[in-house]
N, C-alpha and C. Protein backbone atom coordinates (compact mmCIF):
# COMPACT_ATOMS: atom_id res chain seq x y z
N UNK A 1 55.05 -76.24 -2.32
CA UNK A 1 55.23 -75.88 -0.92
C UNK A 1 56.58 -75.17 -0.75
N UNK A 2 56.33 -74.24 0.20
CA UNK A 2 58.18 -73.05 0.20
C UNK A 2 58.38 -73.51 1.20
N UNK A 3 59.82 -74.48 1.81
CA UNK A 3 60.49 -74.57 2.45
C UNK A 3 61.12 -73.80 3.48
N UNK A 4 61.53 -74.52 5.05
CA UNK A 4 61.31 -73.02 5.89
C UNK A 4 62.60 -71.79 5.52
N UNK A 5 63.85 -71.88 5.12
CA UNK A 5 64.81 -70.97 4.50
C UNK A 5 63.56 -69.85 3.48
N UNK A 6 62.94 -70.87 2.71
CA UNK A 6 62.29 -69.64 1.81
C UNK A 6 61.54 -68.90 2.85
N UNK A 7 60.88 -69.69 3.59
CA UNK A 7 59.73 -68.89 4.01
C UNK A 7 60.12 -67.62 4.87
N UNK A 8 61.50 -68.05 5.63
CA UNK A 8 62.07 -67.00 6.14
C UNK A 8 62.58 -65.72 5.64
N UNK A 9 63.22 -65.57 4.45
CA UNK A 9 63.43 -65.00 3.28
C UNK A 9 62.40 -64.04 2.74
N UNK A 10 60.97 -64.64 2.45
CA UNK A 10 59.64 -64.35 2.37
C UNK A 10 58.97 -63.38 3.54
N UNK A 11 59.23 -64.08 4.87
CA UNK A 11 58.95 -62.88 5.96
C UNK A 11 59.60 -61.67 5.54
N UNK A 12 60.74 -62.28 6.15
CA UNK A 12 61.70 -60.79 6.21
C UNK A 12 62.12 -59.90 4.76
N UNK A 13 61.54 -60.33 3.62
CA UNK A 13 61.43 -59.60 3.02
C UNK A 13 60.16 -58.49 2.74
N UNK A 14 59.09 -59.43 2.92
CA UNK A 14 57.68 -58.33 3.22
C UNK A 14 57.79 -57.72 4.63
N UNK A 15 58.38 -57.99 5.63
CA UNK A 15 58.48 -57.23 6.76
C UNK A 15 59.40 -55.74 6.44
N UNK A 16 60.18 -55.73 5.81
CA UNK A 16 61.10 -54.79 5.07
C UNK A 16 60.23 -53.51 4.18
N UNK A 17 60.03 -54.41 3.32
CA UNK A 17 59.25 -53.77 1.91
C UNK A 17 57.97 -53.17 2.56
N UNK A 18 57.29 -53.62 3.54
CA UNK A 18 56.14 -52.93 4.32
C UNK A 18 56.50 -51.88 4.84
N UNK A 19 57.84 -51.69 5.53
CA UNK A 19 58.62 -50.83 6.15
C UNK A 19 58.95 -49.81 5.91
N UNK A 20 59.61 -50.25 4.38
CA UNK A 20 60.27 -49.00 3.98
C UNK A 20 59.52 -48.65 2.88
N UNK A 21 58.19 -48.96 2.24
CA UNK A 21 57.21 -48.56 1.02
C UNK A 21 56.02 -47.80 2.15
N UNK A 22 56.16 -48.06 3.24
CA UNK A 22 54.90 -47.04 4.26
C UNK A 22 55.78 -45.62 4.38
N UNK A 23 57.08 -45.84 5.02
CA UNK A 23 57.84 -44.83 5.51
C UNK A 23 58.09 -44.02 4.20
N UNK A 24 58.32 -44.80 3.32
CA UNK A 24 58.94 -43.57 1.73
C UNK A 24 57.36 -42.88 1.14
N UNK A 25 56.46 -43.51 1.65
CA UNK A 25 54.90 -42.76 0.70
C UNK A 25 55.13 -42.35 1.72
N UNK A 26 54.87 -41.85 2.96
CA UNK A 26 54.19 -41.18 3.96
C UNK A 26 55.28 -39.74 3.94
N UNK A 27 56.62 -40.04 4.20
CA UNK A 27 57.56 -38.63 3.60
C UNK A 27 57.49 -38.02 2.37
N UNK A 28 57.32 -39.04 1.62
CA UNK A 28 57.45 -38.13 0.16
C UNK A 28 55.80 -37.63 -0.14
N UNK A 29 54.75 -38.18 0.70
CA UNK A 29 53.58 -37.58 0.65
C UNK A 29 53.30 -36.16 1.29
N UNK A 30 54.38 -36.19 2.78
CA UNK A 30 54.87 -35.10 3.17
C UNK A 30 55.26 -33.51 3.00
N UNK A 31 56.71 -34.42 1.68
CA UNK A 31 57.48 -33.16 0.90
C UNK A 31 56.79 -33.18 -0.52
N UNK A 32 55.95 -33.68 -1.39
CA UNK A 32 55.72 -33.33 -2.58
C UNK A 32 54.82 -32.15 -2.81
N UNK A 33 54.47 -31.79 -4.06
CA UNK A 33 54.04 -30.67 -4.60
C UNK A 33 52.72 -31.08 -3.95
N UNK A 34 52.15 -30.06 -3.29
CA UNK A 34 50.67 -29.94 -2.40
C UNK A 34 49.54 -30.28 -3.80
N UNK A 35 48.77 -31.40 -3.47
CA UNK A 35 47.72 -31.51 -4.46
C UNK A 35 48.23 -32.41 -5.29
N UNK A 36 49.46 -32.52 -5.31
CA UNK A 36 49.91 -33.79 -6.19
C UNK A 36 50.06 -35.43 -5.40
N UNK A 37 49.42 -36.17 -5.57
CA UNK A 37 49.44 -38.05 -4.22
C UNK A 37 50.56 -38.68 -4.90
N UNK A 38 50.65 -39.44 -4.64
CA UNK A 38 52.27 -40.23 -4.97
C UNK A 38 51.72 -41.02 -6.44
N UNK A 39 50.65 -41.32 -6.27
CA UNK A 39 49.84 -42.40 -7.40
C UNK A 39 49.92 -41.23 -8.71
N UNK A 40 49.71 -39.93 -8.49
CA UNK A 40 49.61 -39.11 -9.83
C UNK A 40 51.50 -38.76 -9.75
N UNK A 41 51.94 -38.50 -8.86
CA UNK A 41 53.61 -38.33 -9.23
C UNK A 41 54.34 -39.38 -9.84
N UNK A 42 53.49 -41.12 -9.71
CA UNK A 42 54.31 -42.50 -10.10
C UNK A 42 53.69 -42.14 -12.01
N UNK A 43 52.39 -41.73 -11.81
CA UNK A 43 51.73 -41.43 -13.85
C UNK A 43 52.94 -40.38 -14.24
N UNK A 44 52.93 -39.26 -13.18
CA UNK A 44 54.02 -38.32 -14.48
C UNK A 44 55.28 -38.84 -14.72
N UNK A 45 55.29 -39.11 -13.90
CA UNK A 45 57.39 -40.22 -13.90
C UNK A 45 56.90 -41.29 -15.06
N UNK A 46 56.31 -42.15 -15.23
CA UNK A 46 55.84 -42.96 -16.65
C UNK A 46 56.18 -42.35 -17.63
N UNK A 47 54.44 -40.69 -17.80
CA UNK A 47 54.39 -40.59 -18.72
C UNK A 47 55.72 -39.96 -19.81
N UNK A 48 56.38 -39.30 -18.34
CA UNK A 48 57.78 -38.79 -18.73
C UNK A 48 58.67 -39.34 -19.69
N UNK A 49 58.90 -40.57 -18.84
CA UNK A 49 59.64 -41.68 -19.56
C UNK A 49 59.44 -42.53 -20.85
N UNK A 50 57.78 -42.27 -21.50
CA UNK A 50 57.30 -43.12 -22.83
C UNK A 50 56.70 -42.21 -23.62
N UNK A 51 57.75 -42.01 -24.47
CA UNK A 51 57.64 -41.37 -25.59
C UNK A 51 55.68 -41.19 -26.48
N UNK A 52 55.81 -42.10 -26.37
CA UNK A 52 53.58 -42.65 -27.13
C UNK A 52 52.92 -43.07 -25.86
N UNK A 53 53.51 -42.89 -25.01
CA UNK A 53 52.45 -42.84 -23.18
C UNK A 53 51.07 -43.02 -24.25
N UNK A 54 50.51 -44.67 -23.43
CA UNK A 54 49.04 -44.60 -23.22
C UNK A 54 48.52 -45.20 -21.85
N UNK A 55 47.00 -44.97 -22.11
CA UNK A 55 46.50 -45.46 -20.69
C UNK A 55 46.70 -46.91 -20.21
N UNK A 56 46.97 -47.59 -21.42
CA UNK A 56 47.49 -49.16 -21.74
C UNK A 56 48.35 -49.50 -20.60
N UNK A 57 49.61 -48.54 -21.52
CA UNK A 57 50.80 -49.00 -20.45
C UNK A 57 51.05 -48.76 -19.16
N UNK A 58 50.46 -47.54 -18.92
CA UNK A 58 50.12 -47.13 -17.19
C UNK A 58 49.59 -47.88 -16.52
N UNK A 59 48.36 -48.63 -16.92
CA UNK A 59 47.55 -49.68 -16.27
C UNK A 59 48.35 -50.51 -16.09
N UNK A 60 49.22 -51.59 -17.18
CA UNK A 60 50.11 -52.28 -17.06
C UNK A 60 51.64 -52.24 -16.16
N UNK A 61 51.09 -51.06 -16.55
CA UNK A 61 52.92 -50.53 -15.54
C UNK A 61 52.99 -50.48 -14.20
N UNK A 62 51.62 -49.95 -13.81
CA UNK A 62 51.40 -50.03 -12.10
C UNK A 62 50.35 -51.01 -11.87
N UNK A 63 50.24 -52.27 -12.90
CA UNK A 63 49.35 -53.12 -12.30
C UNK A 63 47.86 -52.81 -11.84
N UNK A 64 47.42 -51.87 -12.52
CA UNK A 64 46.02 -51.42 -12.12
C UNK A 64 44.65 -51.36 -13.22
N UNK A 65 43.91 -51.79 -12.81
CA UNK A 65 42.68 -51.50 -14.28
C UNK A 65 42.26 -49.95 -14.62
N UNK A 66 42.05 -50.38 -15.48
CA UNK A 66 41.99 -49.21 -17.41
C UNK A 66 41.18 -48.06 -16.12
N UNK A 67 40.14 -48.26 -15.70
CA UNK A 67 39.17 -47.29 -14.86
C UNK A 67 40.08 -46.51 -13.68
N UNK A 68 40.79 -46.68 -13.14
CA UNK A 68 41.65 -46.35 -11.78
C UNK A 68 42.35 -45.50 -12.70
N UNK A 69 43.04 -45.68 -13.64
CA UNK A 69 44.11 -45.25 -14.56
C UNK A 69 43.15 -43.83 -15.04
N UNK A 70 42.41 -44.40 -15.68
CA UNK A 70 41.28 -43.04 -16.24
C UNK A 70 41.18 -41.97 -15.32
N UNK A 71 40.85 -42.42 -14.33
CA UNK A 71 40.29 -41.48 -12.65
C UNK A 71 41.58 -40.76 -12.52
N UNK A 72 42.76 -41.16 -12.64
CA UNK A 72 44.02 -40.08 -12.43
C UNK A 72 44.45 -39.82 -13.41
N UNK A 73 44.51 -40.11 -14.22
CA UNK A 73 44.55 -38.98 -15.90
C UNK A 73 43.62 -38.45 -15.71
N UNK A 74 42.28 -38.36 -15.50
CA UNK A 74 41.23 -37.21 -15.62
C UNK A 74 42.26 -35.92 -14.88
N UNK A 75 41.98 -36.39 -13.18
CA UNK A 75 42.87 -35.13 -12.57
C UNK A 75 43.90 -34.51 -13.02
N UNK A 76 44.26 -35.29 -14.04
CA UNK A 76 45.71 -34.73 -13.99
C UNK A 76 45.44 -33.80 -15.22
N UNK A 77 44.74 -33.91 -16.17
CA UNK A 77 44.07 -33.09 -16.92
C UNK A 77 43.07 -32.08 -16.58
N UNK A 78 42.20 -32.15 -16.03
CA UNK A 78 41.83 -31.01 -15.70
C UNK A 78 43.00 -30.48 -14.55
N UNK A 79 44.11 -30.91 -13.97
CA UNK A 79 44.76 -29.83 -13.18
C UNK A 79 45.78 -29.01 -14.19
N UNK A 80 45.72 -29.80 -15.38
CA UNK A 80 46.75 -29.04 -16.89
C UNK A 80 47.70 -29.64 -16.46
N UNK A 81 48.16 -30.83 -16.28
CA UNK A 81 49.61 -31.29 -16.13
C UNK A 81 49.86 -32.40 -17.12
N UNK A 82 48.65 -33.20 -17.95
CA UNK A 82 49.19 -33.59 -19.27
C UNK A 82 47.74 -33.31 -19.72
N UNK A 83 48.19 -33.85 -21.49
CA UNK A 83 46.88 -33.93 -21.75
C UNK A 83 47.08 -35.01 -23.00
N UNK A 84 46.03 -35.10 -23.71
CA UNK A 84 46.04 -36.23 -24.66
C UNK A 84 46.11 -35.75 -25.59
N UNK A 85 46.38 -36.44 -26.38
CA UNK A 85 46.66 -36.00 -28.32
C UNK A 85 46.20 -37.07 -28.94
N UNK A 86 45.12 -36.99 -29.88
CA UNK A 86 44.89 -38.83 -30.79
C UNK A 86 45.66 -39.01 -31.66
N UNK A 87 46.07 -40.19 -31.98
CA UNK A 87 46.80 -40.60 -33.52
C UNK A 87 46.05 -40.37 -34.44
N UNK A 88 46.89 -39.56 -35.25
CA UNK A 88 46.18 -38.99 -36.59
C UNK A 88 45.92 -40.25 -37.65
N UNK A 89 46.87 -41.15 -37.48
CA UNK A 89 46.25 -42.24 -38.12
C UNK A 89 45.03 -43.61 -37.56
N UNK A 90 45.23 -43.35 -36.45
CA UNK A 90 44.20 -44.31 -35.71
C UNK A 90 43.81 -43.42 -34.54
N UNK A 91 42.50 -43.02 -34.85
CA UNK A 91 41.72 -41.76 -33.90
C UNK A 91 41.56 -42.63 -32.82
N UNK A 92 41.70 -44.01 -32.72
CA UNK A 92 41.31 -44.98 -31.34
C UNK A 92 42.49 -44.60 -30.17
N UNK A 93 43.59 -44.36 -30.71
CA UNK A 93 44.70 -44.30 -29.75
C UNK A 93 44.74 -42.93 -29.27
N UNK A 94 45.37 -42.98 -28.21
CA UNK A 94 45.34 -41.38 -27.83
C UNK A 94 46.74 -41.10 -26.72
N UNK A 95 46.97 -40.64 -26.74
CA UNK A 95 48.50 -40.34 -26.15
C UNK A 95 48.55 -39.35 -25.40
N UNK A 96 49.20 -39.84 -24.10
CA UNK A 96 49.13 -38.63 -22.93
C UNK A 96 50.62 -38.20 -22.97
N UNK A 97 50.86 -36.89 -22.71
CA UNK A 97 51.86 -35.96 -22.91
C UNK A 97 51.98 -35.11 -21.87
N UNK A 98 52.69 -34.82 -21.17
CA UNK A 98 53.12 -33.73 -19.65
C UNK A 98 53.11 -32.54 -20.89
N UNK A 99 52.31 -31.36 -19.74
CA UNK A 99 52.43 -30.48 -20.52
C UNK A 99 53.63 -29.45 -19.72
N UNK A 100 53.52 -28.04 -20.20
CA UNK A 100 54.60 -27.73 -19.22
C UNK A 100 54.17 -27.55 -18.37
N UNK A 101 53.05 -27.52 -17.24
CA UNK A 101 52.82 -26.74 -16.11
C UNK A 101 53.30 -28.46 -15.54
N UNK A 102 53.04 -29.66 -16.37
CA UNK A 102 53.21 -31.22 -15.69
C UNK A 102 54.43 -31.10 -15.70
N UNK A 103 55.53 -30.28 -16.36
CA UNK A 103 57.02 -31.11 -17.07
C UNK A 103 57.48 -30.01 -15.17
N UNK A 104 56.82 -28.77 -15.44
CA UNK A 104 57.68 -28.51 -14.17
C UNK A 104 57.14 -28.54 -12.65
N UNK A 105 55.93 -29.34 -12.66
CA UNK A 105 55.86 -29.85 -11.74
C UNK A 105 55.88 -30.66 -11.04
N UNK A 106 56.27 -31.88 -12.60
CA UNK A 106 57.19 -33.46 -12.29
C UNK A 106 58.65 -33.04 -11.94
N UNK A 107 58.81 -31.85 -12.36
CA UNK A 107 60.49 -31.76 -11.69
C UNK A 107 60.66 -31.26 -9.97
N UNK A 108 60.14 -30.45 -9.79
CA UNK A 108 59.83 -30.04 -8.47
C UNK A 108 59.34 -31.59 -7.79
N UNK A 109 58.52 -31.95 -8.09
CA UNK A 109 58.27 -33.16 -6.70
C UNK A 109 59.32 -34.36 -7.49
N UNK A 110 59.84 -34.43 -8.53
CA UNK A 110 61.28 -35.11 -8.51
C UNK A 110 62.56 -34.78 -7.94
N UNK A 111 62.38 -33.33 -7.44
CA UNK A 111 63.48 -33.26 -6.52
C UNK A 111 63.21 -33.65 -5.23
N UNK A 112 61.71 -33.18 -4.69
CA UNK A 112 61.19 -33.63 -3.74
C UNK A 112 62.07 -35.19 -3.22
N UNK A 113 61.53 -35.60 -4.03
CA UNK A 113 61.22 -37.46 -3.70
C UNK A 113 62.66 -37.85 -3.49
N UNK A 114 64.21 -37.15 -4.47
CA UNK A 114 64.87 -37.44 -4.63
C UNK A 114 65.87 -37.12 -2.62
N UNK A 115 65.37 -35.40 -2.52
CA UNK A 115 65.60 -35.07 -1.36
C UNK A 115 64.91 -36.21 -0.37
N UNK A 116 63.96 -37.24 -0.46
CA UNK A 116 63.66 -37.84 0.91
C UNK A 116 64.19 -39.18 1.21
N UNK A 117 64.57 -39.48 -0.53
CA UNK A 117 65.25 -41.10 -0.39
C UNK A 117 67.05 -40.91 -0.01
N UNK A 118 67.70 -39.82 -0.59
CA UNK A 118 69.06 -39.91 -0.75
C UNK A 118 69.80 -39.85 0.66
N UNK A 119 69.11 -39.25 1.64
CA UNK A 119 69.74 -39.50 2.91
C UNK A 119 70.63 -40.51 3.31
N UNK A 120 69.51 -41.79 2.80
CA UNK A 120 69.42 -42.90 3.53
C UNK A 120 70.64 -43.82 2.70
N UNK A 121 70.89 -43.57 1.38
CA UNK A 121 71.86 -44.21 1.16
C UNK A 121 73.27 -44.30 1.65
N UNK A 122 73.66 -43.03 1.84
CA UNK A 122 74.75 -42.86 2.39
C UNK A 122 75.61 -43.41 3.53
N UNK A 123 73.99 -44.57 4.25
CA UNK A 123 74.46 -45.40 5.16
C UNK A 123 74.90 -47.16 4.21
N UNK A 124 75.13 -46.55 2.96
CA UNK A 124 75.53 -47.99 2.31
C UNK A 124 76.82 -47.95 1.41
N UNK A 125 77.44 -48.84 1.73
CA UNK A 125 78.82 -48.46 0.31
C UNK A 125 78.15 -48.64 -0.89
N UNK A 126 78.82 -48.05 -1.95
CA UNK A 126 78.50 -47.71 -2.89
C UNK A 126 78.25 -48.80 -4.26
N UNK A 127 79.24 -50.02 -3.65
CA UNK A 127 79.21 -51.30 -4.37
C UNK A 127 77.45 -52.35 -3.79
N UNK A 128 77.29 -51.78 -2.74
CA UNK A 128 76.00 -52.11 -2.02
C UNK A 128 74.66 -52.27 -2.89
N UNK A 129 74.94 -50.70 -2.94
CA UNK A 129 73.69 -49.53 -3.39
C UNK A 129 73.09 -50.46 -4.78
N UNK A 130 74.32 -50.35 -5.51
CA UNK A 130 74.12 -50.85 -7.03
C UNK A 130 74.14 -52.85 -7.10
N UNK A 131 74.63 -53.37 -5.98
CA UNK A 131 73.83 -55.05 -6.17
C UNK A 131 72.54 -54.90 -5.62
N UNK A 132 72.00 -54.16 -4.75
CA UNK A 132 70.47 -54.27 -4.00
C UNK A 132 70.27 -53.42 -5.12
N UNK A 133 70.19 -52.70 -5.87
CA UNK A 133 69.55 -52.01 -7.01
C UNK A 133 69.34 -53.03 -8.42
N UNK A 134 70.25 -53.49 -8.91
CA UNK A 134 70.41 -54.44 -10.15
C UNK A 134 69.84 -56.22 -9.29
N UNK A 135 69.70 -56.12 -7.85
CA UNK A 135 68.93 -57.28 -7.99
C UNK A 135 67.14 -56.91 -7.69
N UNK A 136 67.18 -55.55 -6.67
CA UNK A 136 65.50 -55.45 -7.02
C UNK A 136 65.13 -55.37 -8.28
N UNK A 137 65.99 -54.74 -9.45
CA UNK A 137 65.44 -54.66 -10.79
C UNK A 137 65.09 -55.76 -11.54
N UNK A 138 66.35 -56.87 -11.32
CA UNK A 138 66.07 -58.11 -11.44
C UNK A 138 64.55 -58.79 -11.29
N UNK A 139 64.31 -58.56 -9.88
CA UNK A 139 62.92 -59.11 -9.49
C UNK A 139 62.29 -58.56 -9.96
N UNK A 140 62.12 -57.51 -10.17
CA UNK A 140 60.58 -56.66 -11.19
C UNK A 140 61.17 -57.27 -12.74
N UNK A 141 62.00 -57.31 -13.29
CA UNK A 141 61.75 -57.95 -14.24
C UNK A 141 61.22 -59.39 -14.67
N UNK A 142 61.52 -59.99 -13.28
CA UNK A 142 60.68 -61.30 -12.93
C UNK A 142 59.66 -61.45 -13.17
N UNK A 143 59.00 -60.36 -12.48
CA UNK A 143 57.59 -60.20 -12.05
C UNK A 143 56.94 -59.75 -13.58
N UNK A 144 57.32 -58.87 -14.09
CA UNK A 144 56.84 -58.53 -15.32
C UNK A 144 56.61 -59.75 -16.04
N UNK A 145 57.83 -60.10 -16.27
CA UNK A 145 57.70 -61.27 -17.39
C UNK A 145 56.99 -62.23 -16.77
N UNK A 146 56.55 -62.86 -16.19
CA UNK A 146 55.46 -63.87 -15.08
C UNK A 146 54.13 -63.14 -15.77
N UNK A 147 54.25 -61.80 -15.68
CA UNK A 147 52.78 -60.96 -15.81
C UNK A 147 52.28 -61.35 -17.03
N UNK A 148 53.40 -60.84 -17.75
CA UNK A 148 52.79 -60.94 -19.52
C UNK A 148 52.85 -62.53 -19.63
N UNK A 149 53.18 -63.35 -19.25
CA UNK A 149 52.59 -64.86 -19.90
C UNK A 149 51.24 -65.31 -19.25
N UNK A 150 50.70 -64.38 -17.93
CA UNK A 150 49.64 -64.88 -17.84
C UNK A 150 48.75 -64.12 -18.09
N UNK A 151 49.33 -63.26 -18.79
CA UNK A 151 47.99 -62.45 -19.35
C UNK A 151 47.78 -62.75 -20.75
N UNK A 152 49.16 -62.95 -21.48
CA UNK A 152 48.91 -63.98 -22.59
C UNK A 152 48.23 -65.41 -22.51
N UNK A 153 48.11 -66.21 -20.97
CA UNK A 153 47.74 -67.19 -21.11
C UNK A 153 46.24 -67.04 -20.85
N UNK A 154 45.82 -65.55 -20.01
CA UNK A 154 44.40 -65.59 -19.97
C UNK A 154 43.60 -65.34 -21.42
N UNK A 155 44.26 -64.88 -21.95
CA UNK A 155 43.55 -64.04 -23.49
C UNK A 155 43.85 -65.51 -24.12
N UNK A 156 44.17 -66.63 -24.15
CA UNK A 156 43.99 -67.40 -24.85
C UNK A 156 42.83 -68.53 -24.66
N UNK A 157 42.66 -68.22 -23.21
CA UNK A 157 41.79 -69.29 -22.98
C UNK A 157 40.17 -68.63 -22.95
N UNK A 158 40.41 -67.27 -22.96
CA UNK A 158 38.98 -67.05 -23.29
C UNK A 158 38.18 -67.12 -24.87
């Protein structure tokens, strides 16, 4: 049972995060590259970032099943913004890669996104910015690690 301090904590933190995760998709859905949704701009920012990008870790990374994941790698392949490559040693794996029409059109709606959030900091000192940054990171690392033991604990019990 969460005690009323937590529970208050708990409001006003989903009252927030509702707030400002509606207001930041709905602008940056606004200013991004036309034809590109925030869900295919969160895959190229991934695939950017992981060197052997698979559909694995995307699913895992945004919490979504293997099929949802497929459905926006398809688009994003037939729009030519990555594409796959198999492991020459294990034809099972297959690796998604930004190609260039993806590399410069993850940069364009990365400036985008960057132009709609940076405003807003400037209403914070700078020692601020970086404890509300290193403690939301904190919590997603929470959350991760919570993730993988129960997904280790589901694969054991089946």
């Amino acid at each position: 049972m969460v005690d009323k301090e937590a529970e208050q904590w708990i409001n006003r933190y989903l009252d927030a995060y509702l707030v400002v995760t509606r207001q930041v998709s709905t602008r940056i859905k606004e200013r991004i590259l036309e034809g590109l949704t925030n869900d295919q701009f969160m895959i190229l920012r991934l695939i950017k970032g992981q060197e052997m990008c698979t559909s694995t870790y995307l699913a895992e990374a945004v919490c979504v099943g293997k099929s949802s994941i497929t459905a926006i790698i398809n688009r994003l392949v037939e729009a030519g913004m990555i594409e796959r490559t198999r492991d020459e040693n294990d034809r099972r794996l297959v690796y998604l890669s930004l190609t260039e029409l993806g590399k410069q059109g993850f940069e364009v709606a990365d400036k985008q996104v960057k132009e709609v959030i940076s405003p807003y900091l400037f209403h914070f000192a700078e020692e601020d910015i970086e404890k509300f940054i290193t403690m939301f990171e904190k919590l997603a690392f929470l959350m991760q690690e919570k993730q993988e033991v129960e997904t280790i604990e589901d694969h054991t019990e089946s």
